[in-house]
N, C-alpha and C. Protein backbone atom coordinates (compact mmCIF):
# COMPACT_ATOMS: atom_id res chain seq x y z
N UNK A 1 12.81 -119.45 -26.31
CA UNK A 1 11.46 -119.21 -26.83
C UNK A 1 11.52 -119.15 -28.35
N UNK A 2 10.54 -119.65 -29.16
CA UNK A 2 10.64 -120.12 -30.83
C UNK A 2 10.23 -118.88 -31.27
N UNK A 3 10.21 -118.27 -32.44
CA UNK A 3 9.94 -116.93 -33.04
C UNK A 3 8.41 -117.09 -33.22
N UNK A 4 7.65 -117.89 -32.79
CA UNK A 4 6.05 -117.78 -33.09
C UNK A 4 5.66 -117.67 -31.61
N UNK A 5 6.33 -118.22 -30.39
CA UNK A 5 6.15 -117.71 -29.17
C UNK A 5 6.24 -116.58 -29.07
N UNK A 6 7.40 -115.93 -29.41
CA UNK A 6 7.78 -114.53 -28.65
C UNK A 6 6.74 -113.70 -29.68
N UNK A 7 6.17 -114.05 -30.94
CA UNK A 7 5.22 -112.93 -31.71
C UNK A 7 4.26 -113.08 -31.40
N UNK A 8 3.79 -113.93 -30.48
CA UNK A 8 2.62 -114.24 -29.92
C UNK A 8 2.44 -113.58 -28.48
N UNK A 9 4.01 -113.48 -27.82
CA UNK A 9 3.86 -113.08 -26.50
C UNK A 9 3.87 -111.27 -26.77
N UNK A 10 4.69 -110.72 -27.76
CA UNK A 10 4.36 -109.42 -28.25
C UNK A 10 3.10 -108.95 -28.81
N UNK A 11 2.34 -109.77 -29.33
CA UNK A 11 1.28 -109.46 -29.81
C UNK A 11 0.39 -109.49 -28.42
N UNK A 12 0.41 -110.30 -27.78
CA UNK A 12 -0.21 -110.13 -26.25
C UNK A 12 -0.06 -109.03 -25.37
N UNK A 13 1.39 -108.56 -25.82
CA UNK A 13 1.57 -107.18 -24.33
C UNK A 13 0.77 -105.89 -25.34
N UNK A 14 0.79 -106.14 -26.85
CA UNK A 14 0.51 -104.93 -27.69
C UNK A 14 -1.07 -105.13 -27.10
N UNK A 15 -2.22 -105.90 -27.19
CA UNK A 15 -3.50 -105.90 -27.13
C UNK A 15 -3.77 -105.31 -25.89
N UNK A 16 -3.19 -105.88 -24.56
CA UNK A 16 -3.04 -105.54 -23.05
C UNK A 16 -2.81 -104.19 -22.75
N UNK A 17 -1.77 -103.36 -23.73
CA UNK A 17 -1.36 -102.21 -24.13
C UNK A 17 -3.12 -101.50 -23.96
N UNK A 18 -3.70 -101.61 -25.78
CA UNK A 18 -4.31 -101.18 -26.36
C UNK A 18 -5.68 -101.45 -25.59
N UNK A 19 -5.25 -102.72 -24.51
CA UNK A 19 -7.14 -101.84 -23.73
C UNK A 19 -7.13 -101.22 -22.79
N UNK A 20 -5.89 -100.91 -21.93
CA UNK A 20 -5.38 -100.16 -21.55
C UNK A 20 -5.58 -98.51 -21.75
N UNK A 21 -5.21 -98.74 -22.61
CA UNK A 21 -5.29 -97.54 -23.55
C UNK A 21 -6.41 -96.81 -23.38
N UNK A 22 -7.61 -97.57 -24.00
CA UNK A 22 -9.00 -97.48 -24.34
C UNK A 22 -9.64 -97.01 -23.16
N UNK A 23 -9.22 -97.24 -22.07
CA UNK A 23 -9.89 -96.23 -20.67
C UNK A 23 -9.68 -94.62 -21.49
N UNK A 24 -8.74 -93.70 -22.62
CA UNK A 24 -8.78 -92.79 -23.04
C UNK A 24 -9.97 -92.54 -23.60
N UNK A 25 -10.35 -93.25 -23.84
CA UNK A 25 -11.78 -93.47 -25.16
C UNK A 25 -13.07 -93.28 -24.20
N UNK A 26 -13.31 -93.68 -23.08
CA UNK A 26 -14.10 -93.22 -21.71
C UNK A 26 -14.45 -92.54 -21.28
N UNK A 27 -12.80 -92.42 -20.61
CA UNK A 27 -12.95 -91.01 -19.61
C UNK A 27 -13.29 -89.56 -20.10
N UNK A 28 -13.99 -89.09 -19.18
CA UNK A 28 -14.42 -87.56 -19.63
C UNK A 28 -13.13 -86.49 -18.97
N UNK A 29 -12.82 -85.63 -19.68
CA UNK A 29 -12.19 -84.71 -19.27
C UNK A 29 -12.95 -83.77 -17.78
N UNK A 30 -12.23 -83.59 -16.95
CA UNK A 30 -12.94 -83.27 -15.58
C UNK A 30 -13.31 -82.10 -15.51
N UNK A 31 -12.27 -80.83 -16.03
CA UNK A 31 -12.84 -79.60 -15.57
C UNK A 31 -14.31 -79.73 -16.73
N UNK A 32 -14.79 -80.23 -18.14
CA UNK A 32 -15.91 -80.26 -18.23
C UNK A 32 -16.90 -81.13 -17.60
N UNK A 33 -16.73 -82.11 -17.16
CA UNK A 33 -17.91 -82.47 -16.10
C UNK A 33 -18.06 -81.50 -14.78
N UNK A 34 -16.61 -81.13 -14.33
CA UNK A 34 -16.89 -79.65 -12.80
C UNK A 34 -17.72 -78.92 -13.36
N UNK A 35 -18.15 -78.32 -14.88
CA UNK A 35 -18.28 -77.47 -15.32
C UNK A 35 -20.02 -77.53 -15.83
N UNK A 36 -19.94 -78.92 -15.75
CA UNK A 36 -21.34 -78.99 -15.67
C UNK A 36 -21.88 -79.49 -17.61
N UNK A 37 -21.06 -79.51 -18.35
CA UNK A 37 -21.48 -80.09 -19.90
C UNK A 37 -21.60 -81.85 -19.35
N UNK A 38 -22.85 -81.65 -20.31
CA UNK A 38 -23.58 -82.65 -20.75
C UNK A 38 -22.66 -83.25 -21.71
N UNK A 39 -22.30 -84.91 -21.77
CA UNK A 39 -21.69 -85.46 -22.95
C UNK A 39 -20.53 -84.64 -23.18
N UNK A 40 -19.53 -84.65 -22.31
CA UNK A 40 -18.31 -84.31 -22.33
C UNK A 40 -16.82 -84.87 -23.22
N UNK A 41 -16.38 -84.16 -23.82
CA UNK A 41 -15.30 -84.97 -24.79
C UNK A 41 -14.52 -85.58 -23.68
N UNK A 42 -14.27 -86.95 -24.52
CA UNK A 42 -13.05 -87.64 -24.05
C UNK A 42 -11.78 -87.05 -23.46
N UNK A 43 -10.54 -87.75 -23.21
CA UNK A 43 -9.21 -87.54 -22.76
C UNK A 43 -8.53 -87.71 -24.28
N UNK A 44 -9.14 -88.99 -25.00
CA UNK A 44 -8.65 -89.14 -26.67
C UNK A 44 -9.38 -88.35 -27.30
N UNK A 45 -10.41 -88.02 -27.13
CA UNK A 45 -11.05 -86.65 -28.02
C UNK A 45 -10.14 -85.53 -28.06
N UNK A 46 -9.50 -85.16 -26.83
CA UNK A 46 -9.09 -83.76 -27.00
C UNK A 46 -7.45 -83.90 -27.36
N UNK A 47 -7.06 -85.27 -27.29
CA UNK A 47 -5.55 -85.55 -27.90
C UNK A 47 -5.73 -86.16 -29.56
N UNK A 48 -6.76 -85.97 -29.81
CA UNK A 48 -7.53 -86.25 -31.55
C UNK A 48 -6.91 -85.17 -31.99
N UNK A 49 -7.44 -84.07 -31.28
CA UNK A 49 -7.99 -82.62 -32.14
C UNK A 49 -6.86 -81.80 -32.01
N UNK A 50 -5.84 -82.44 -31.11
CA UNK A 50 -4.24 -81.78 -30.61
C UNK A 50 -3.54 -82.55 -31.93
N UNK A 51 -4.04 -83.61 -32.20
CA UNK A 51 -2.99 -84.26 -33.24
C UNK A 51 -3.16 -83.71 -34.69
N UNK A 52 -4.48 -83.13 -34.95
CA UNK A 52 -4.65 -82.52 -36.28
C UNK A 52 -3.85 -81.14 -36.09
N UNK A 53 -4.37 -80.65 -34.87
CA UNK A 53 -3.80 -79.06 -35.04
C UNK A 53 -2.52 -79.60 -35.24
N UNK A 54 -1.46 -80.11 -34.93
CA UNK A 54 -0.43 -80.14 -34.66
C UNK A 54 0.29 -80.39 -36.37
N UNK A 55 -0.70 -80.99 -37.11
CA UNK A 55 -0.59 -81.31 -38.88
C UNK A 55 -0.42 -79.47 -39.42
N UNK A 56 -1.79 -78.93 -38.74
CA UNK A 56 -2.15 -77.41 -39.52
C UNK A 56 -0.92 -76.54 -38.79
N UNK A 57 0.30 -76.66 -38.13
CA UNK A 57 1.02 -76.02 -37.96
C UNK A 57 2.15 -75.93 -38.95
N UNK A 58 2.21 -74.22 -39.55
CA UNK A 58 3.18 -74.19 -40.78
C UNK A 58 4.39 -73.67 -40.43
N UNK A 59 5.60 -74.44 -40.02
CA UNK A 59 6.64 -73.99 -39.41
C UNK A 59 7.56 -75.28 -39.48
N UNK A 60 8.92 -74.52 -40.60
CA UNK A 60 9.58 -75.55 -41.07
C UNK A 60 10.58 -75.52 -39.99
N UNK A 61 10.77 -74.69 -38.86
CA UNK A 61 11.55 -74.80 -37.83
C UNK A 61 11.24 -76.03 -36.78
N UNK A 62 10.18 -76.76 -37.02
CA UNK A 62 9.86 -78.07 -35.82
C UNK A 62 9.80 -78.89 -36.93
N UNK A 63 9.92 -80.15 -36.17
CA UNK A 63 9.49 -81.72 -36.59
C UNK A 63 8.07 -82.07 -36.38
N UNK A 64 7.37 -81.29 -36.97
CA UNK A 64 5.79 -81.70 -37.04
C UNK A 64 5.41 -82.95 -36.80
N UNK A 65 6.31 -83.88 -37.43
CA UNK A 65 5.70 -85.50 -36.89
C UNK A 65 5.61 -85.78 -35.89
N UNK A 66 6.96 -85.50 -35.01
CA UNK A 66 6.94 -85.41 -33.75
C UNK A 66 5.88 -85.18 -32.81
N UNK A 67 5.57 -83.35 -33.18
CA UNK A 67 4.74 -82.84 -32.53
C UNK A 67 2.91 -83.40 -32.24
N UNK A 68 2.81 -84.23 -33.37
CA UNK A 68 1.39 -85.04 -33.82
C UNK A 68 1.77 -86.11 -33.03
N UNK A 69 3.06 -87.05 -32.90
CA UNK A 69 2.88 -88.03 -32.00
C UNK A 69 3.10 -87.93 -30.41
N UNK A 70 3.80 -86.41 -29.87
CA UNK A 70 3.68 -85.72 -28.56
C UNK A 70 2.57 -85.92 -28.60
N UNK A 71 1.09 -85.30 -29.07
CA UNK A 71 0.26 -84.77 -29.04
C UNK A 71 -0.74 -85.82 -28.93
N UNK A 72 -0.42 -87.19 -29.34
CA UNK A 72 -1.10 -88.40 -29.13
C UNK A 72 -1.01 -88.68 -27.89
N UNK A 73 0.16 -89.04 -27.48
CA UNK A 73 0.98 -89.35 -26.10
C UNK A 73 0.81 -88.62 -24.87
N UNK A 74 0.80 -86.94 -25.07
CA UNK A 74 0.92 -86.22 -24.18
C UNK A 74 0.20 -86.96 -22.86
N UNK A 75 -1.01 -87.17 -23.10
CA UNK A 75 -1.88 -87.24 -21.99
C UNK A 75 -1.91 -88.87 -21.35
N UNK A 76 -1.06 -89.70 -21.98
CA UNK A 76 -1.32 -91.37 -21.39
C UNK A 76 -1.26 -91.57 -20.91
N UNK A 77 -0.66 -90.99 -19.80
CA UNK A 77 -0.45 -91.78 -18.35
C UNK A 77 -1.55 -91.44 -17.79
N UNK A 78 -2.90 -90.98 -17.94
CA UNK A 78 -4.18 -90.37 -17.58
C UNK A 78 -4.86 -91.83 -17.66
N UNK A 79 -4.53 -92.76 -18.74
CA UNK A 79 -5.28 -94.03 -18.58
C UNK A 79 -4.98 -94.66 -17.30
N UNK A 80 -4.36 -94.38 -16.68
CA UNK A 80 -4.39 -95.04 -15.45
C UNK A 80 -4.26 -94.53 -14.52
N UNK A 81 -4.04 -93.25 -13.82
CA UNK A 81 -4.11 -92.08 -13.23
C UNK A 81 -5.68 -91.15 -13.50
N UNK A 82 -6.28 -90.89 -14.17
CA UNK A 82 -7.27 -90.06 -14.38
C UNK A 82 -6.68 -88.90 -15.18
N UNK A 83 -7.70 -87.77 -14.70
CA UNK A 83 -7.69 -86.25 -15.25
C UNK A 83 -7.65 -85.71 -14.17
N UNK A 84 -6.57 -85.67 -13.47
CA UNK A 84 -6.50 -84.81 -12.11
C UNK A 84 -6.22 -83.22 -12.67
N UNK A 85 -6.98 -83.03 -12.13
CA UNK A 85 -7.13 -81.16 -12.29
C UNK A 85 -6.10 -80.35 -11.15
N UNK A 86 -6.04 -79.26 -11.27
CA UNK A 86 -5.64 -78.18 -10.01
C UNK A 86 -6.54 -78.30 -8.76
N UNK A 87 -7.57 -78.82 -9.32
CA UNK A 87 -8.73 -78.19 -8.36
C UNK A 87 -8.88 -79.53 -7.43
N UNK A 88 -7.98 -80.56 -7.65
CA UNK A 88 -8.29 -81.94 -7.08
C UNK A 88 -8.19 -82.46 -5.90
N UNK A 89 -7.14 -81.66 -5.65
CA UNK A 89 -6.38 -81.40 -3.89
C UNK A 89 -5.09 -82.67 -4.02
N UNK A 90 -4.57 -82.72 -5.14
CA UNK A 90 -3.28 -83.28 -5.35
C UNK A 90 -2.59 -82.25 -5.80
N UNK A 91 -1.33 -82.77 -5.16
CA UNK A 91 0.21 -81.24 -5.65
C UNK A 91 0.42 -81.56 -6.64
N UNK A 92 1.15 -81.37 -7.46
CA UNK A 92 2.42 -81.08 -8.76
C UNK A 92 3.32 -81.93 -8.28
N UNK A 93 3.83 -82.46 -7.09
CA UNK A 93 4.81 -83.09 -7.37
C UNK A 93 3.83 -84.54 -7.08
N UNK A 94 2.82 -84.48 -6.21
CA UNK A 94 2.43 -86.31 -6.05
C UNK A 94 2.04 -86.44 -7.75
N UNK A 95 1.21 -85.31 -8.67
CA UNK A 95 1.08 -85.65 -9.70
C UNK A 95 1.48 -86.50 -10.71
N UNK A 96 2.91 -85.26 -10.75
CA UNK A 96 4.54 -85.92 -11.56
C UNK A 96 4.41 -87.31 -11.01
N UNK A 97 4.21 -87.85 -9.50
CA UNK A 97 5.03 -89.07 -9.26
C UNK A 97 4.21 -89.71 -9.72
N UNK A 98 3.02 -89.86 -10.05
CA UNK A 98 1.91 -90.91 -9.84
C UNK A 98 2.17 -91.27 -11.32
N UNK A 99 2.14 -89.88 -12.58
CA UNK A 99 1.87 -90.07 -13.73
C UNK A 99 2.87 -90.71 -14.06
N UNK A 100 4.32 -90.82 -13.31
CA UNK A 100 5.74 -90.96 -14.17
C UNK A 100 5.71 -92.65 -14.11
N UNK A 101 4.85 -93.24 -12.48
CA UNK A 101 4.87 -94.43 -12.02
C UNK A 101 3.88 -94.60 -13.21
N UNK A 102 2.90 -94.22 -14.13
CA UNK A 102 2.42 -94.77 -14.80
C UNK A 102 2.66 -95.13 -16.15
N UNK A 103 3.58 -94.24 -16.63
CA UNK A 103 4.39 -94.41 -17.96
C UNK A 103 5.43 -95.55 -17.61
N UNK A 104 5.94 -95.57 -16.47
CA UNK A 104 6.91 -97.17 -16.58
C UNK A 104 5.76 -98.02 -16.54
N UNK A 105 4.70 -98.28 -15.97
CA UNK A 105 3.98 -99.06 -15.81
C UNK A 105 3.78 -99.45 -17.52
N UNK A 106 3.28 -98.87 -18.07
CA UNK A 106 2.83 -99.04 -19.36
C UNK A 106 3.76 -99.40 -20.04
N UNK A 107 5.30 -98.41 -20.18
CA UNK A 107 6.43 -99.29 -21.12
C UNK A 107 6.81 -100.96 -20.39
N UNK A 108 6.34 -100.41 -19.64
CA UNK A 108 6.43 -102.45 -18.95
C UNK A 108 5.43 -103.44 -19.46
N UNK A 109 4.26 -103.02 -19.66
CA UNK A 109 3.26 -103.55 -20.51
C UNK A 109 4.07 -104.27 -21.90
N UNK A 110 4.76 -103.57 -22.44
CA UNK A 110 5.12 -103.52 -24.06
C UNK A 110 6.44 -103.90 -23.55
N UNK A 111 6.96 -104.55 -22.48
CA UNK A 111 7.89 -104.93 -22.83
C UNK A 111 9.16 -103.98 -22.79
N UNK A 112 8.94 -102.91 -22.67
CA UNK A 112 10.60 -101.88 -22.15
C UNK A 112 10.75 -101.90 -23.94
N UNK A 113 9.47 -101.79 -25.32
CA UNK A 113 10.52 -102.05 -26.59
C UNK A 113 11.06 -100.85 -27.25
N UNK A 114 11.12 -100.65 -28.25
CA UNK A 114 12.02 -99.68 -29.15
C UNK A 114 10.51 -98.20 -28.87
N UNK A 115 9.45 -99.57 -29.40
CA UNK A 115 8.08 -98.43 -29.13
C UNK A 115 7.67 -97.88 -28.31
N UNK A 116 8.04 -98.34 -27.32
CA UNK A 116 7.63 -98.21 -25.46
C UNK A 116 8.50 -96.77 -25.23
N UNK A 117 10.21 -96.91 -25.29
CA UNK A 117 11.03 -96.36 -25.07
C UNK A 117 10.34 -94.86 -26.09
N UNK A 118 9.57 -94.81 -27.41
CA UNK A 118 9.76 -93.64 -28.42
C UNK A 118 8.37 -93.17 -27.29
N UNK A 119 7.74 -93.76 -26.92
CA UNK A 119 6.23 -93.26 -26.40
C UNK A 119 6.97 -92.60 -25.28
N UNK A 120 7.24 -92.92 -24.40
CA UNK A 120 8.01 -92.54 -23.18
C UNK A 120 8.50 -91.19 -23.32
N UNK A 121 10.03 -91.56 -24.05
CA UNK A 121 10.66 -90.03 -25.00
C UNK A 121 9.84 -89.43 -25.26
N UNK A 122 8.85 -89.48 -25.72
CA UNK A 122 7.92 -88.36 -26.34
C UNK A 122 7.05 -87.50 -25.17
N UNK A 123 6.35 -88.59 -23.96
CA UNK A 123 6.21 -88.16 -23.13
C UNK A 123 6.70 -86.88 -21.70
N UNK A 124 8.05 -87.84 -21.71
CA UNK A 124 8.87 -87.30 -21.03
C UNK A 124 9.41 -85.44 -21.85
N UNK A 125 9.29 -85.56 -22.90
CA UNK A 125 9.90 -84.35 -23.80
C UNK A 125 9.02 -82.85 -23.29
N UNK A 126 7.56 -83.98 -23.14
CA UNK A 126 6.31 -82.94 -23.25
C UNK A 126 6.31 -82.48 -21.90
N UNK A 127 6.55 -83.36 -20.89
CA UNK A 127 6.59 -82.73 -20.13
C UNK A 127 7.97 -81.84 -19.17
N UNK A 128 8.89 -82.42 -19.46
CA UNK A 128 10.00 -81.64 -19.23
C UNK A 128 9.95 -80.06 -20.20
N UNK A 129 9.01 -79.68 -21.14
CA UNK A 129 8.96 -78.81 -22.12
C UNK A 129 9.78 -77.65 -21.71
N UNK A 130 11.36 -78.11 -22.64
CA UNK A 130 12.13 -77.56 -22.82
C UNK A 130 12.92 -77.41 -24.43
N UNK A 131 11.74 -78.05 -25.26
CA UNK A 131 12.30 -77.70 -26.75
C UNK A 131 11.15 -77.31 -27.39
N UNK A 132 11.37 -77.07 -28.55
CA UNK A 132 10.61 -75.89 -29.48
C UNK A 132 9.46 -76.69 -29.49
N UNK A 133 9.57 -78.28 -29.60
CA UNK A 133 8.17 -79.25 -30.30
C UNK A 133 7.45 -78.90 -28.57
N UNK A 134 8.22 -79.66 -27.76
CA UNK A 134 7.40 -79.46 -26.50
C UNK A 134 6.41 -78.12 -26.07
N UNK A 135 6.98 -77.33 -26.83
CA UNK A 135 6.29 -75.55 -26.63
C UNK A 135 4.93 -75.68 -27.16
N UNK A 136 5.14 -76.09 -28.67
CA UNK A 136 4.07 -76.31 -29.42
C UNK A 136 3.06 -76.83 -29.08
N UNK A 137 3.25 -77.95 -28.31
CA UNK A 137 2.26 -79.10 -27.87
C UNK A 137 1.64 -78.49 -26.85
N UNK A 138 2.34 -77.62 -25.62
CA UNK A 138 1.94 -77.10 -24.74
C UNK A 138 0.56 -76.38 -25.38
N UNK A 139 0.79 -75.49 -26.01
CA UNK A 139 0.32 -74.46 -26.58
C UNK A 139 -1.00 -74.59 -27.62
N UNK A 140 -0.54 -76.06 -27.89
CA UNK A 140 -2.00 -76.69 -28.42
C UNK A 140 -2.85 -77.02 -27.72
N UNK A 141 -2.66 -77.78 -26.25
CA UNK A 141 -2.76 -78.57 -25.57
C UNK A 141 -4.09 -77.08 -24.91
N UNK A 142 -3.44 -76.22 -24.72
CA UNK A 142 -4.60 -74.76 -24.21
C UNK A 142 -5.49 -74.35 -25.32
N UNK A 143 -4.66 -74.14 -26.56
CA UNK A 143 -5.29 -73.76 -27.58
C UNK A 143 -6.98 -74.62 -28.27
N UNK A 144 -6.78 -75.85 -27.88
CA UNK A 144 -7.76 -76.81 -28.19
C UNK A 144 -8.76 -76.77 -26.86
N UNK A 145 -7.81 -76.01 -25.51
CA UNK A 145 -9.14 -76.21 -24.76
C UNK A 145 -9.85 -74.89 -25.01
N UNK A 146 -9.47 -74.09 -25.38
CA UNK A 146 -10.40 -73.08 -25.41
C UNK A 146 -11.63 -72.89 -26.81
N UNK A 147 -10.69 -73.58 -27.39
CA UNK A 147 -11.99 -74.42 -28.70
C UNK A 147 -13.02 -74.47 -28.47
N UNK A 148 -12.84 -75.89 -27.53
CA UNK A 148 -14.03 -76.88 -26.64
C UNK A 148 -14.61 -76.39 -26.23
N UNK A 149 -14.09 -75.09 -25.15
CA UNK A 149 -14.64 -73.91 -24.00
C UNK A 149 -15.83 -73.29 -24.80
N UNK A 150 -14.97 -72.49 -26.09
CA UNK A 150 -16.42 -71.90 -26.91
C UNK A 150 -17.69 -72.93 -27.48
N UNK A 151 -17.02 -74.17 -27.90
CA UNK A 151 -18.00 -74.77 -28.64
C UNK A 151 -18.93 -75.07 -27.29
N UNK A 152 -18.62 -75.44 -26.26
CA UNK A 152 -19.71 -75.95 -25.51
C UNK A 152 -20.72 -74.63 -24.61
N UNK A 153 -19.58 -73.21 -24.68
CA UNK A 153 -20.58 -72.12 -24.49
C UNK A 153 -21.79 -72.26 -25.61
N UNK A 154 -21.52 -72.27 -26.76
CA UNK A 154 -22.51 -72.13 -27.71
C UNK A 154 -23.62 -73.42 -27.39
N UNK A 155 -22.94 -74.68 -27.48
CA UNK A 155 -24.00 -75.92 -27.45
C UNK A 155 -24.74 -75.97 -26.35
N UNK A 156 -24.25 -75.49 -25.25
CA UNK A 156 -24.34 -75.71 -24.07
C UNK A 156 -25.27 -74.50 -23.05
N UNK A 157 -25.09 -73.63 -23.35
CA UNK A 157 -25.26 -71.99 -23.40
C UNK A 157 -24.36 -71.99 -21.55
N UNK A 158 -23.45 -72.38 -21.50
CA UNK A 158 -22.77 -72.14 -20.60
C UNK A 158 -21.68 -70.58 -20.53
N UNK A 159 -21.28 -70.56 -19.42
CA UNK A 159 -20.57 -69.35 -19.45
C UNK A 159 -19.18 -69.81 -18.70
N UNK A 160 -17.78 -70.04 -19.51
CA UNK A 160 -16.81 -70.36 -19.13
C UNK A 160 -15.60 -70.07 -19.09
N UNK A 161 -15.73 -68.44 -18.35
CA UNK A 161 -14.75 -68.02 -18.31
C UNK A 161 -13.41 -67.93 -17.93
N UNK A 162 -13.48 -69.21 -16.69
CA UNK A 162 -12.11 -69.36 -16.13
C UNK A 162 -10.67 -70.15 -17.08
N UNK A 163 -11.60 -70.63 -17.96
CA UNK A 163 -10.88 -71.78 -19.47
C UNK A 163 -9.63 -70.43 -19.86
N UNK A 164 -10.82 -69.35 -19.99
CA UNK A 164 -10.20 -68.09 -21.08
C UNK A 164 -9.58 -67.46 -20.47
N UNK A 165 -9.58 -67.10 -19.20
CA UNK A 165 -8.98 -66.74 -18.23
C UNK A 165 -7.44 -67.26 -17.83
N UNK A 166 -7.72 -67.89 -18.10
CA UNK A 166 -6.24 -69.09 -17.73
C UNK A 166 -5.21 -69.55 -18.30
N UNK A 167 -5.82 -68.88 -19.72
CA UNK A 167 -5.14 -69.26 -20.66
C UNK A 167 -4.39 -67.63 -21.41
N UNK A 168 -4.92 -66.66 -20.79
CA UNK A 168 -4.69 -65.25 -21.43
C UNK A 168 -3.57 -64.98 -21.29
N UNK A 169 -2.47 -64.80 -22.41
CA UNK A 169 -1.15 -64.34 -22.42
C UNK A 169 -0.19 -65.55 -22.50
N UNK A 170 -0.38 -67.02 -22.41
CA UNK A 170 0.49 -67.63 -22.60
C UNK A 170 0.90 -68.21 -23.59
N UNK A 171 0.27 -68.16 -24.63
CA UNK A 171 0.85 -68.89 -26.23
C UNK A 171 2.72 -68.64 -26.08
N UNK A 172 3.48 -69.15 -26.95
CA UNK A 172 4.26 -68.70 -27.13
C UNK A 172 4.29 -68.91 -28.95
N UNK A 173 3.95 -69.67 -29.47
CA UNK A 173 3.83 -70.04 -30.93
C UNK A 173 3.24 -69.05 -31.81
N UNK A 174 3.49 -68.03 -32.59
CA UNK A 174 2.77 -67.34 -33.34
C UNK A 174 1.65 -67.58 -33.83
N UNK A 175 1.61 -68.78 -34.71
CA UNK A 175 0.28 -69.25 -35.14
C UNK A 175 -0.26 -69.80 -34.43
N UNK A 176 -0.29 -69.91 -33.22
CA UNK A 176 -1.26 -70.48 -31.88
C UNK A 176 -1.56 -69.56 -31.23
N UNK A 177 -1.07 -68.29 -31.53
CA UNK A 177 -1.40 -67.07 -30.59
C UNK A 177 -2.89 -66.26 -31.73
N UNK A 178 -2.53 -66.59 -32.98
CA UNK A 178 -3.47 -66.18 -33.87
C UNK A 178 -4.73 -67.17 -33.92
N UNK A 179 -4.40 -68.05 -33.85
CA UNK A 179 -5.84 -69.78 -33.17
C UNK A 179 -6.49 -68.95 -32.42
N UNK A 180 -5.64 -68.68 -31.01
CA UNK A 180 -6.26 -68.07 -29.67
C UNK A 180 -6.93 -66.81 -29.83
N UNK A 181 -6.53 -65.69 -30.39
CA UNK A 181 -6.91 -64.70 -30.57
C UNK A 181 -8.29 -64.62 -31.45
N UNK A 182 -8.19 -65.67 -32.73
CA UNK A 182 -9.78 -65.83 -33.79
C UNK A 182 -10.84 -66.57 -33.14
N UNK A 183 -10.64 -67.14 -32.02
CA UNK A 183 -11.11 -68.06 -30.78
C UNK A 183 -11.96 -66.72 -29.85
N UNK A 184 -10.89 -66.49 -29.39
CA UNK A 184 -11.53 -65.17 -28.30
C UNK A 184 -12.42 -63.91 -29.20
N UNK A 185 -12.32 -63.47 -30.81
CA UNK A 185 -12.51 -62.71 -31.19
C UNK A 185 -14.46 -63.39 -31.71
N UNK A 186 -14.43 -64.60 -32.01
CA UNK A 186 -15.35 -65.29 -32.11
C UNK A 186 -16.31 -65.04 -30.85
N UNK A 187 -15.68 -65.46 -29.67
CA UNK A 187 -16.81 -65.50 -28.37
C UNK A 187 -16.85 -64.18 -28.08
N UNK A 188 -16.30 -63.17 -28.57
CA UNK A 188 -16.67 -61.76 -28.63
C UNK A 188 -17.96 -61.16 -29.27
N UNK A 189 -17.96 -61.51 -30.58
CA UNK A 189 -19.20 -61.52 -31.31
C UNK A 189 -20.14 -62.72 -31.22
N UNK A 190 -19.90 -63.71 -30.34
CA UNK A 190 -20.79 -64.51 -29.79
C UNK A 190 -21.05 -65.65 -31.57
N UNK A 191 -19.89 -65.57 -32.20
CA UNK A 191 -20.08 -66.24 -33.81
C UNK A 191 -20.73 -67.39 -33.62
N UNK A 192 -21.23 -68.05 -34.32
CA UNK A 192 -21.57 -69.66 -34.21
C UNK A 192 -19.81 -70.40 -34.48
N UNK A 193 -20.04 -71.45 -34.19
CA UNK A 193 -18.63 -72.24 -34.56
C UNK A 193 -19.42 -72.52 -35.53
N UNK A 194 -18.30 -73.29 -36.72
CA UNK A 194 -19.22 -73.93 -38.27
C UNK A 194 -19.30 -74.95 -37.60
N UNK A 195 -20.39 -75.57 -38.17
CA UNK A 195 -20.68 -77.10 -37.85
C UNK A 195 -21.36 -76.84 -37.02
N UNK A 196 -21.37 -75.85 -36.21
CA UNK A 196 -22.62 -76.04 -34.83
C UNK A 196 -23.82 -75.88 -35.34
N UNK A 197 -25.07 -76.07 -34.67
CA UNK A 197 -26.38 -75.36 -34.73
C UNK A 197 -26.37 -74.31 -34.48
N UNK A 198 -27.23 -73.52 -35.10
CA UNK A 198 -27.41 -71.53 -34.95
C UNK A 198 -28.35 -71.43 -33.38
């Protein structure tokens, strides 16, 4: 194959990739549609807002880059699997199998390449979470839903306590335990979020 074939046939698995992908850009996250919000954030909405937090974390003990491109990744195998919840009546392990069959699926897309293999790694890291970055991500990964939880109590005038519930006591990250805590101390005094309407 001539070097304008094969950049042509790479540039083909990258596009195939990337609409792929774009089912992220779609799908609504499920426990807020169970939950009843109107105009529900994305699956890439809420791995957006994981990738900034993951910038505002000040801790020269992790690889922050890392943790921003976990935090992209975490959720991809959802483009082709969904947002299966707890509540779905699938186990933890058909989960694992379905999502893991979907990350080869996808590094097969791209070809098995250097990029495929770092997306994967990154994947696989997050969810095996057994190192400091993987903690982090975890921990964002709750921390951002309970964000959402308040912002859409306020927009929404919903009442969503099982989010807060579920999430009580597990940070392990200091400055994600202080996120969580100005979060909960907010829907205490019922604050506006900035940016919202009063």
């Amino acid at each position: 194959m001539s070097g304008t074939a094969r950049e042509a046939a790479a540039a083909s698995s990258v596009i195939d990739f990337l609409s792929v992908v774009e089912r992220l850009k779609r799908t609504k996250r499920t426990g807020w549609i169970n939950s009843g919000i109107r105009g529900a954030e994305s699956i890439a909405d809420h791995m957006y807002r994981m990738g900034l937090m993951a910038m505002l974390v000040d801790d020269n003990a992790l690889d922050r880059g890392k943790c921003v491109k976990m935090a992209i990744v975490h959720d991809l195998a959802e483009a082709l699997v969904g947002d299966i919840t707890p509540f779905d009546g699938v186990s933890k392990e058909r989960k694992r199998e379905m999502e893991h069959a979907a990350m080869d699926q996808l590094s097969d897309m791209l070809s098995n390449s250097a990029q495929a293999a770092e997306i994967h790694a990154l994947w696989r890291e997050y969810e095996d979470d057994t190192t400091a970055e993987a903690h982090l991500v975890h921990d964002l990964d709750k921390c951002e839903m309970i964000q959402q939880a308040l912002e859409y109590e306020q927009s929404d005038g919903k009442q969503l306590d099982s989010f807060f519930e579920s999430t009580q006591g597990i940070f392990r990250h200091p400055q994600v335990q202080a996120w969580a805590d100005e979060i909960r101390r907010r829907r205490q005094l019922k604050q506006p979020v900035e940016g919202k309407s009063k």
